[in-house]
PDB file of N, CA and C in Angstrom:
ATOM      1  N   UNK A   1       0.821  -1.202   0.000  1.00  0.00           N
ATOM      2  CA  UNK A   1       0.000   0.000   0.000  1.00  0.00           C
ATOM      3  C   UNK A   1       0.859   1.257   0.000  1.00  0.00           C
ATOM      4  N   UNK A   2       2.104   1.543   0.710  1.00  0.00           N
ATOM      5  CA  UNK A   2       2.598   2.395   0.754  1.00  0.00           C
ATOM      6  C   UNK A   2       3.877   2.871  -0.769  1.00  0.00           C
ATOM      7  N   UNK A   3       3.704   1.548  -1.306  1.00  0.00           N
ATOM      8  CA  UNK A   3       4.122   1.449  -2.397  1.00  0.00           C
ATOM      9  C   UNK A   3       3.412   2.456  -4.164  1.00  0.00           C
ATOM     10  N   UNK A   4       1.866   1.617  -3.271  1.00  0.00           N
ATOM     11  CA  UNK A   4       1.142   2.607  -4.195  1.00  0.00           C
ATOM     12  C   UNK A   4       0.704   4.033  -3.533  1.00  0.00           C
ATOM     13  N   UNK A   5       1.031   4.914  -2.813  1.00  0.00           N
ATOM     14  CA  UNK A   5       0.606   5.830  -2.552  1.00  0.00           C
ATOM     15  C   UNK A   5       1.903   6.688  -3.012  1.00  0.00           C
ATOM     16  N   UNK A   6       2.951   5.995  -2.683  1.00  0.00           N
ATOM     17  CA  UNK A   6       4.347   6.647  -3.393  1.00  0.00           C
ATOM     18  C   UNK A   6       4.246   7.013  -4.681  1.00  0.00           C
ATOM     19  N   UNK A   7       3.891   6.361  -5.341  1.00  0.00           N
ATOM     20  CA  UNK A   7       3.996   5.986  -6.796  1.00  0.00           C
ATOM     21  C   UNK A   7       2.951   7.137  -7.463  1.00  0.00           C
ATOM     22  N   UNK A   8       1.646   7.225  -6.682  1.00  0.00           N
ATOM     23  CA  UNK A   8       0.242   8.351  -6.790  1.00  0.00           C
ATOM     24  C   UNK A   8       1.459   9.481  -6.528  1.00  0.00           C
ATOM     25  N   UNK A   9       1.781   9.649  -5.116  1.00  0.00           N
ATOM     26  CA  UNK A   9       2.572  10.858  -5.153  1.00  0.00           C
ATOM     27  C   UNK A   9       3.704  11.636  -6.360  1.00  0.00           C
ATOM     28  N   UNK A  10       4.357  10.397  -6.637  1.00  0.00           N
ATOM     29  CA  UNK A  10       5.327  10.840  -7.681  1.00  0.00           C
ATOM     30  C   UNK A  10       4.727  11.249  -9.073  1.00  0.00           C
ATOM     31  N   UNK A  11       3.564  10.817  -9.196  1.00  0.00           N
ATOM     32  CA  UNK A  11       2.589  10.652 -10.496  1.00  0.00           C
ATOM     33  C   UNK A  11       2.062  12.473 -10.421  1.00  0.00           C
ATOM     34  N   UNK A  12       2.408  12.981  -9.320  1.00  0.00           N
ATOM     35  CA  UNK A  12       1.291  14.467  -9.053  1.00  0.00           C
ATOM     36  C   UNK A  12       0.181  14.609  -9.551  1.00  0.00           C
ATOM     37  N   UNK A  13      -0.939  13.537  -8.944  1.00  0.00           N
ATOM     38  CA  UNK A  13      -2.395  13.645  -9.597  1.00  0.00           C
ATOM     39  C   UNK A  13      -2.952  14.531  -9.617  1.00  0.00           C
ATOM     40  N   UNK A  14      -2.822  15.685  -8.525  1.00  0.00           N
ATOM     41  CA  UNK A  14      -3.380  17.008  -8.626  1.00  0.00           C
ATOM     42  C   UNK A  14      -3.255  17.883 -10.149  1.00  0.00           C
ATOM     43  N   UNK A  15      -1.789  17.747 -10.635  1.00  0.00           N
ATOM     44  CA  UNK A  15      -1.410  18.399 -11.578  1.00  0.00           C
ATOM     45  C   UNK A  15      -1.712  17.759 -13.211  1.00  0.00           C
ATOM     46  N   UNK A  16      -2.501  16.202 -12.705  1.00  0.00           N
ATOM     47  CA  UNK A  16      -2.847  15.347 -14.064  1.00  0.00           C
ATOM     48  C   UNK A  16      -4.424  15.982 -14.151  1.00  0.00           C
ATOM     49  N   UNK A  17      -4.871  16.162 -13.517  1.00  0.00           N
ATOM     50  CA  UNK A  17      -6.562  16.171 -12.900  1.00  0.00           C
ATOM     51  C   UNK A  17      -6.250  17.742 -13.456  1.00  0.00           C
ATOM     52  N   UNK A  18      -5.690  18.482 -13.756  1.00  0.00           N
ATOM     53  CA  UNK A  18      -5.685  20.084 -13.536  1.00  0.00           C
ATOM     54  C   UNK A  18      -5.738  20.186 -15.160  1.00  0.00           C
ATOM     55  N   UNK A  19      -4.912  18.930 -15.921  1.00  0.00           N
ATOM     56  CA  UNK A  19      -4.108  18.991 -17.353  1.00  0.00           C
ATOM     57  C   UNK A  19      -5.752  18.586 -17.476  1.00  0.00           C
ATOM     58  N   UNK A  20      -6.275  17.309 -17.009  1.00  0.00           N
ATOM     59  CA  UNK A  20      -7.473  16.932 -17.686  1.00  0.00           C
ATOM     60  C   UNK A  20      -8.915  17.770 -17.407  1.00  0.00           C
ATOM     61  N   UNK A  21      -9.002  18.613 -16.618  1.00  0.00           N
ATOM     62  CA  UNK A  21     -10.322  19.617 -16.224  1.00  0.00           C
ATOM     63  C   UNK A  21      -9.907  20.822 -17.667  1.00  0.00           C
ATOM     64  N   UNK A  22      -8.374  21.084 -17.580  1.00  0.00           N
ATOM     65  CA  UNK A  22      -8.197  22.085 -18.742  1.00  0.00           C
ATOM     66  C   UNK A  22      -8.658  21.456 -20.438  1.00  0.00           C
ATOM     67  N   UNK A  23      -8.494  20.574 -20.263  1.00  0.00           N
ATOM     68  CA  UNK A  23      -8.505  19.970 -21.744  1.00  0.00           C
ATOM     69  C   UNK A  23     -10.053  19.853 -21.905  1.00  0.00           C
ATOM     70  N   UNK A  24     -10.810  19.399 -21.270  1.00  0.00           N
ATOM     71  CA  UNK A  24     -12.395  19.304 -21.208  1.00  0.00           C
ATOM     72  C   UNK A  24     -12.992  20.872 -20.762  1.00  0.00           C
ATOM     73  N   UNK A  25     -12.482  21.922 -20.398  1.00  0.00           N
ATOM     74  CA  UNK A  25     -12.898  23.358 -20.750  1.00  0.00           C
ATOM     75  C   UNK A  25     -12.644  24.021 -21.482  1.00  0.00           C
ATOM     76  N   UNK A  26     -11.337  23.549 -22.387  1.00  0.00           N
ATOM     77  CA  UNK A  26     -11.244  24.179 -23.428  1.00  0.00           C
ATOM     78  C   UNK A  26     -11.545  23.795 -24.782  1.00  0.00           C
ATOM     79  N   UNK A  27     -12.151  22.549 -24.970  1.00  0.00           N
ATOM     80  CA  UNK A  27     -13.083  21.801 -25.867  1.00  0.00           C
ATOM     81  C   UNK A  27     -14.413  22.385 -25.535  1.00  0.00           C
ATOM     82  N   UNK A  28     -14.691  21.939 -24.751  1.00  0.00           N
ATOM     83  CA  UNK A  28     -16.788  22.591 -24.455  1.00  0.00           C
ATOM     84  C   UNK A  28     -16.776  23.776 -24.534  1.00  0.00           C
ATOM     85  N   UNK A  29     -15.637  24.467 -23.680  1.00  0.00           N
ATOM     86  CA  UNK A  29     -15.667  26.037 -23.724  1.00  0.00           C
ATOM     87  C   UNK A  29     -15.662  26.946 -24.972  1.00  0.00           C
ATOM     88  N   UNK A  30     -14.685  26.548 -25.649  1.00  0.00           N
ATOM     89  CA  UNK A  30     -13.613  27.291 -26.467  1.00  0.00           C
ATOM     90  C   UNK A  30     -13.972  26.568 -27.913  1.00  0.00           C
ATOM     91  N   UNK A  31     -13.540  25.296 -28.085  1.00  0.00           N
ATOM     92  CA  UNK A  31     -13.207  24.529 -29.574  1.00  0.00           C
ATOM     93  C   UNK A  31     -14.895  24.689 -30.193  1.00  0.00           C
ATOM     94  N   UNK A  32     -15.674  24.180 -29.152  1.00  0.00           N
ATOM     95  CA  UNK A  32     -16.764  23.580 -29.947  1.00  0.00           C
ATOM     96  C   UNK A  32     -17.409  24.635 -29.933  1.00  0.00           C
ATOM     97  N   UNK A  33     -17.789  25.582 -29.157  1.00  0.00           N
ATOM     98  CA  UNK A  33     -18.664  27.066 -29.286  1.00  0.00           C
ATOM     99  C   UNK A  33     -18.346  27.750 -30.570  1.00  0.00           C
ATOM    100  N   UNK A  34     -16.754  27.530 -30.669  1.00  0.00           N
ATOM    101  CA  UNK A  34     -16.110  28.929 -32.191  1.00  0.00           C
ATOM    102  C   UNK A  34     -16.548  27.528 -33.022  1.00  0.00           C
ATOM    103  N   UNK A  35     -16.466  26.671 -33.528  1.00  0.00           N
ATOM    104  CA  UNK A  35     -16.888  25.612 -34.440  1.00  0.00           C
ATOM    105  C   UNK A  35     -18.739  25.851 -35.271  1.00  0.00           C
ATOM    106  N   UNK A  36     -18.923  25.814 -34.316  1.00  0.00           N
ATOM    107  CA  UNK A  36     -20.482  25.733 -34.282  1.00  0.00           C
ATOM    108  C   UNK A  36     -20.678  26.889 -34.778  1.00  0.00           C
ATOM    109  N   UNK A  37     -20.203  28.122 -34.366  1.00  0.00           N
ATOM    110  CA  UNK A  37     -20.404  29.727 -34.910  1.00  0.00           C
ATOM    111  C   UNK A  37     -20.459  29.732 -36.395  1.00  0.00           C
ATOM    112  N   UNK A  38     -19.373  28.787 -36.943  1.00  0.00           N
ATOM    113  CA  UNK A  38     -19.009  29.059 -38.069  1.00  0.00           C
ATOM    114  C   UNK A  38     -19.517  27.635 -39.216  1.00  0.00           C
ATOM    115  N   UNK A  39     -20.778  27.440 -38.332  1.00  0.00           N
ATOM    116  CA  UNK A  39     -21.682  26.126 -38.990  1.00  0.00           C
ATOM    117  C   UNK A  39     -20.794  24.872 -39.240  1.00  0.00           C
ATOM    118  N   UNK A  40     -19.551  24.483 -38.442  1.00  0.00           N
ATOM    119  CA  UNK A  40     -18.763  23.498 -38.867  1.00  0.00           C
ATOM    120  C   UNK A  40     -18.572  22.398 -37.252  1.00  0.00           C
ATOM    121  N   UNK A  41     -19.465  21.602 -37.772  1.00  0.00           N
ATOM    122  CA  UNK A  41     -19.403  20.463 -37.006  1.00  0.00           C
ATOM    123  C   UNK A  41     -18.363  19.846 -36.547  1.00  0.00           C
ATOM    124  N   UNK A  42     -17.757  19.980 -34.769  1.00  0.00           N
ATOM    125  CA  UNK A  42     -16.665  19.094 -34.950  1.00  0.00           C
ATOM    126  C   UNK A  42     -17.040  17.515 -35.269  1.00  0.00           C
ATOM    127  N   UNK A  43     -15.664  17.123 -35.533  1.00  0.00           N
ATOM    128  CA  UNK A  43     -15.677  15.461 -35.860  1.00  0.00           C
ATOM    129  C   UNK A  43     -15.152  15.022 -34.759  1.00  0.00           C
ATOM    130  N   UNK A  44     -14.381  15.516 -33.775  1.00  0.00           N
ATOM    131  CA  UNK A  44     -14.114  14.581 -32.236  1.00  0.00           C
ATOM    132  C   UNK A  44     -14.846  14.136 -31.375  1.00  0.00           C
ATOM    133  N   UNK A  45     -15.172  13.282 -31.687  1.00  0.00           N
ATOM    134  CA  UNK A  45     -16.063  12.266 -30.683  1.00  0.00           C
ATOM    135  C   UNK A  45     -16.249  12.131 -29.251  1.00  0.00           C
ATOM    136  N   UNK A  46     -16.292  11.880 -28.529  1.00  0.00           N
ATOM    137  CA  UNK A  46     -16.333  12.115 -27.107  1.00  0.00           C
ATOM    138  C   UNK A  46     -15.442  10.853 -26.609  1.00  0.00           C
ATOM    139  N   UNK A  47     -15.132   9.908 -27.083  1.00  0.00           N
ATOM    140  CA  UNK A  47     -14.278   8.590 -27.431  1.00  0.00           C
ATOM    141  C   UNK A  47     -12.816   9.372 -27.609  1.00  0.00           C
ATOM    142  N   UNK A  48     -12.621  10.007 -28.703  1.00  0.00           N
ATOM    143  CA  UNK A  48     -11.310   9.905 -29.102  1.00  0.00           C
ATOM    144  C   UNK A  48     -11.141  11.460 -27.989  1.00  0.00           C
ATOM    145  N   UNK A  49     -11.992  11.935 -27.441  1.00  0.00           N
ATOM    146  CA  UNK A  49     -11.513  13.018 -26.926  1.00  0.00           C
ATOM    147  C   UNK A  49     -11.038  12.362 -25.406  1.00  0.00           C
ATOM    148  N   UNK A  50     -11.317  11.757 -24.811  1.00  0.00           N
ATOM    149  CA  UNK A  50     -11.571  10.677 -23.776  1.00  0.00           C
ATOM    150  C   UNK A  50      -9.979  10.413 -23.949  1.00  0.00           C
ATOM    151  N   UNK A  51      -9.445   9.955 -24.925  1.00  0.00           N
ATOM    152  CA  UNK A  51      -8.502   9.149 -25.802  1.00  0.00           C
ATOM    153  C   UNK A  51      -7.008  10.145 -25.291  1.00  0.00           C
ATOM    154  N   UNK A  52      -7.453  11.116 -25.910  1.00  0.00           N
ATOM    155  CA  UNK A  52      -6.420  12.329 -26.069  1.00  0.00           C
ATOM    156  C   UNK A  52      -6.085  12.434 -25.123  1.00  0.00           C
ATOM    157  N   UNK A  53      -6.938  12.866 -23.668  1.00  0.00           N
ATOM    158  CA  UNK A  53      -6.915  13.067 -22.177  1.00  0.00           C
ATOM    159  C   UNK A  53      -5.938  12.311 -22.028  1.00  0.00           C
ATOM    160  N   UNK A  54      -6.466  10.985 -21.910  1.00  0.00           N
ATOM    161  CA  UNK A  54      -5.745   9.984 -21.344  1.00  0.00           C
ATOM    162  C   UNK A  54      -4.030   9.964 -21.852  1.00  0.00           C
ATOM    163  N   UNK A  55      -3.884  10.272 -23.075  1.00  0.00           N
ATOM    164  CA  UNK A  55      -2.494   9.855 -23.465  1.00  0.00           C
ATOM    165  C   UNK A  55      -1.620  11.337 -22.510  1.00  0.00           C
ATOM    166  N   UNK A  56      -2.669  12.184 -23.071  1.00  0.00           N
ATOM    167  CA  UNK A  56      -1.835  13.689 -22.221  1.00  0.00           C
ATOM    168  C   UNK A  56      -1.339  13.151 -20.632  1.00  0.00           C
ATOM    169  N   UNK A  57      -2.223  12.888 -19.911  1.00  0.00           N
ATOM    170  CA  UNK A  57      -1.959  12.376 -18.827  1.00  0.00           C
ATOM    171  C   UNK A  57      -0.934  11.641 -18.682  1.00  0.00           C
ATOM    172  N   UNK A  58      -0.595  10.403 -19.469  1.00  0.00           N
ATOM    173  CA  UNK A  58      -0.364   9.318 -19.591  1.00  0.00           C
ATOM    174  C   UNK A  58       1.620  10.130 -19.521  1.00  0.00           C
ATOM    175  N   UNK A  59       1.393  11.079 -20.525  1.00  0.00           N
ATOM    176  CA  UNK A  59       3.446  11.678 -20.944  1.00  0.00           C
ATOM    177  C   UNK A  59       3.389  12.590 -20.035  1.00  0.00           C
ATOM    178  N   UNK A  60       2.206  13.052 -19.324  1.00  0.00           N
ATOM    179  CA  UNK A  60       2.587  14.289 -18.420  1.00  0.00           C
ATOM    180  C   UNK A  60       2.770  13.399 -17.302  1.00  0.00           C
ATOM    181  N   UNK A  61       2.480  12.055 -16.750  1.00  0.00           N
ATOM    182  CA  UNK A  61       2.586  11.447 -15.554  1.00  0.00           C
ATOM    183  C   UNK A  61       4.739  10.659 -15.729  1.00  0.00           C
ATOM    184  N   UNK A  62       4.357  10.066 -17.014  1.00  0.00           N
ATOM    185  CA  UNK A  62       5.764   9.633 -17.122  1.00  0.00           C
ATOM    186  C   UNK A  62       6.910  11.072 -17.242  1.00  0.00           C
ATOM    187  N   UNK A  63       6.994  11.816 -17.313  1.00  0.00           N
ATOM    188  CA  UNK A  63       7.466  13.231 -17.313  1.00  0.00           C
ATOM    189  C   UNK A  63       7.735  13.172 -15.712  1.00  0.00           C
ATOM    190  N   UNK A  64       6.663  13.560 -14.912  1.00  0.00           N
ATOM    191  CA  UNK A  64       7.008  13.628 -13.876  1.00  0.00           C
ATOM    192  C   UNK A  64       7.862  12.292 -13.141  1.00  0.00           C
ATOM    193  N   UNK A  65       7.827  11.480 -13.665  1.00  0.00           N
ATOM    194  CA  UNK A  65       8.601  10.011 -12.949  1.00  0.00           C
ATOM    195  C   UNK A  65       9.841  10.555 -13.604  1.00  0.00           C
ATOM    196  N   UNK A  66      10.233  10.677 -14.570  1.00  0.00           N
ATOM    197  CA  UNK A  66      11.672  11.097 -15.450  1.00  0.00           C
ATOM    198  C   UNK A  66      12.005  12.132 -14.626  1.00  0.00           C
ATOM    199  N   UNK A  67      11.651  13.252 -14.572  1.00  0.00           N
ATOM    200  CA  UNK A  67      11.918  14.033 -13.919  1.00  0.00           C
ATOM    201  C   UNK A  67      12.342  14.153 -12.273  1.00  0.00           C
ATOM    202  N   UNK A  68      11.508  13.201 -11.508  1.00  0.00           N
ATOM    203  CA  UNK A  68      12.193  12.880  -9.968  1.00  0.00           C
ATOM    204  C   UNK A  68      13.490  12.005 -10.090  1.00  0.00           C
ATOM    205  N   UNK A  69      13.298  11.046 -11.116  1.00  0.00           N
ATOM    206  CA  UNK A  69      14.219  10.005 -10.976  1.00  0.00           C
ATOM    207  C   UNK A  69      16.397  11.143 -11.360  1.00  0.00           C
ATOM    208  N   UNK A  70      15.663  11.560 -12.083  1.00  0.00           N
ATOM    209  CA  UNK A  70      17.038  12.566 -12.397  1.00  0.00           C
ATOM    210  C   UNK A  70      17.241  13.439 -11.278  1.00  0.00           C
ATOM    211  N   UNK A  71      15.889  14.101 -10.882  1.00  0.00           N
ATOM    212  CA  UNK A  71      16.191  15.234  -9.443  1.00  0.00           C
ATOM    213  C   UNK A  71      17.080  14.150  -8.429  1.00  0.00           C
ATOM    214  N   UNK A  72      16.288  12.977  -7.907  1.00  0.00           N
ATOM    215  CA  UNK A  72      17.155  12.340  -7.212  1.00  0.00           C
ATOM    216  C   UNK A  72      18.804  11.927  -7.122  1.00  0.00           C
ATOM    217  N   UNK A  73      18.688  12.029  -8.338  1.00  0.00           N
ATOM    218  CA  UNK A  73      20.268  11.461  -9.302  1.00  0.00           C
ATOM    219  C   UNK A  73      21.179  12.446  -8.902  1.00  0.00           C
ATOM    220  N   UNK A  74      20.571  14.241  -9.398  1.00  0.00           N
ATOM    221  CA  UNK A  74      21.563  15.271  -8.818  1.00  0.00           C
ATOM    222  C   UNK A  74      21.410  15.816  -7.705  1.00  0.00           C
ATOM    223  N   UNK A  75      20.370  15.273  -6.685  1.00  0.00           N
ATOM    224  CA  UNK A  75      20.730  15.462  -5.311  1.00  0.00           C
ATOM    225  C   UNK A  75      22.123  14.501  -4.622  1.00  0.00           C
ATOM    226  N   UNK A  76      21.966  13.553  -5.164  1.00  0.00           N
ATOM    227  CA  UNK A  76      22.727  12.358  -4.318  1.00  0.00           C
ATOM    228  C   UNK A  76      24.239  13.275  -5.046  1.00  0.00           C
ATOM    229  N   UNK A  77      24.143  13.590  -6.277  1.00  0.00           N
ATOM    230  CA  UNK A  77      25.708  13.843  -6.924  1.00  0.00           C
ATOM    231  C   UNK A  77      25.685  15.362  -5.828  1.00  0.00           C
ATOM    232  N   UNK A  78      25.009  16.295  -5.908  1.00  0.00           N
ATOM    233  CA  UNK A  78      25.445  17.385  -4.953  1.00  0.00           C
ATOM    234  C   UNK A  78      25.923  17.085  -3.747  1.00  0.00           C
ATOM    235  N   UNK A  79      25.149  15.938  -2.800  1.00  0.00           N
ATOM    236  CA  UNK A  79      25.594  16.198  -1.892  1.00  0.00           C
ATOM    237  C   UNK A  79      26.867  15.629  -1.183  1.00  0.00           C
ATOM    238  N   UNK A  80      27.158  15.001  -1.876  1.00  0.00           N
ATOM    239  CA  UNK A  80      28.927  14.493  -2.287  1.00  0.00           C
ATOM    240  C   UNK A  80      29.826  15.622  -2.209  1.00  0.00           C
ATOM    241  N   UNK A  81      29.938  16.932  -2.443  1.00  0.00           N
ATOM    242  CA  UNK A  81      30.269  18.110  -2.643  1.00  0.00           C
ATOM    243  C   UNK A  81      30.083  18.980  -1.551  1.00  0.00           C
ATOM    244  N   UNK A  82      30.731  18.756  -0.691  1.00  0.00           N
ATOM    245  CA  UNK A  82      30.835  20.102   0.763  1.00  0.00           C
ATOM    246  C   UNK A  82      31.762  21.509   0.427  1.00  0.00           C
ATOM    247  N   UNK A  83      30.734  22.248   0.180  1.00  0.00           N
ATOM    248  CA  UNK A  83      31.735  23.287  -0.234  1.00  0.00           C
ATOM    249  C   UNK A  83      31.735  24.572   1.308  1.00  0.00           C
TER     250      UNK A  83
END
């Protein structure tokens, strides 16, 4: 259990949940309102939009794992270094 709560932590769900509330307000909000203005039906489905989320999430979560795993890397090399 503490394995998976680590793993949630390193993942920063707050900041996946923030990527995916933005992406679904700026489709309903924004894409599909100016679309419609201009009599042009989108073609993104609610499937492939679903789709998109998920992959965004998906490189913004592995991003953040890449990213600790290196922070860790140049903490351990700094602190080798007493200046």
């Amino acid at each position: 259990m503490k394995k998976i709560k680590a793993f949630v932590q390193i993942l920063r769900w707050q900041n996946l949940m923030f990527i995916a509330i933005t992406q679904l307000l700026f489709y309903y909000c924004i894409i599909k309102p100016q679309l419609v203005d201009v009599f042009f039906k989108p073609q993104l489905s609610n499937k492939y939009l679903f789709l998109i989320i998920v992959a965004s999430i998906a490189i913004a979560g592995a991003g953040n794992i890449i990213n600790d795993y290196f922070d860790i890397k140049a903490t351990k090399n700094t602190k080798k270094t007493n200046y």
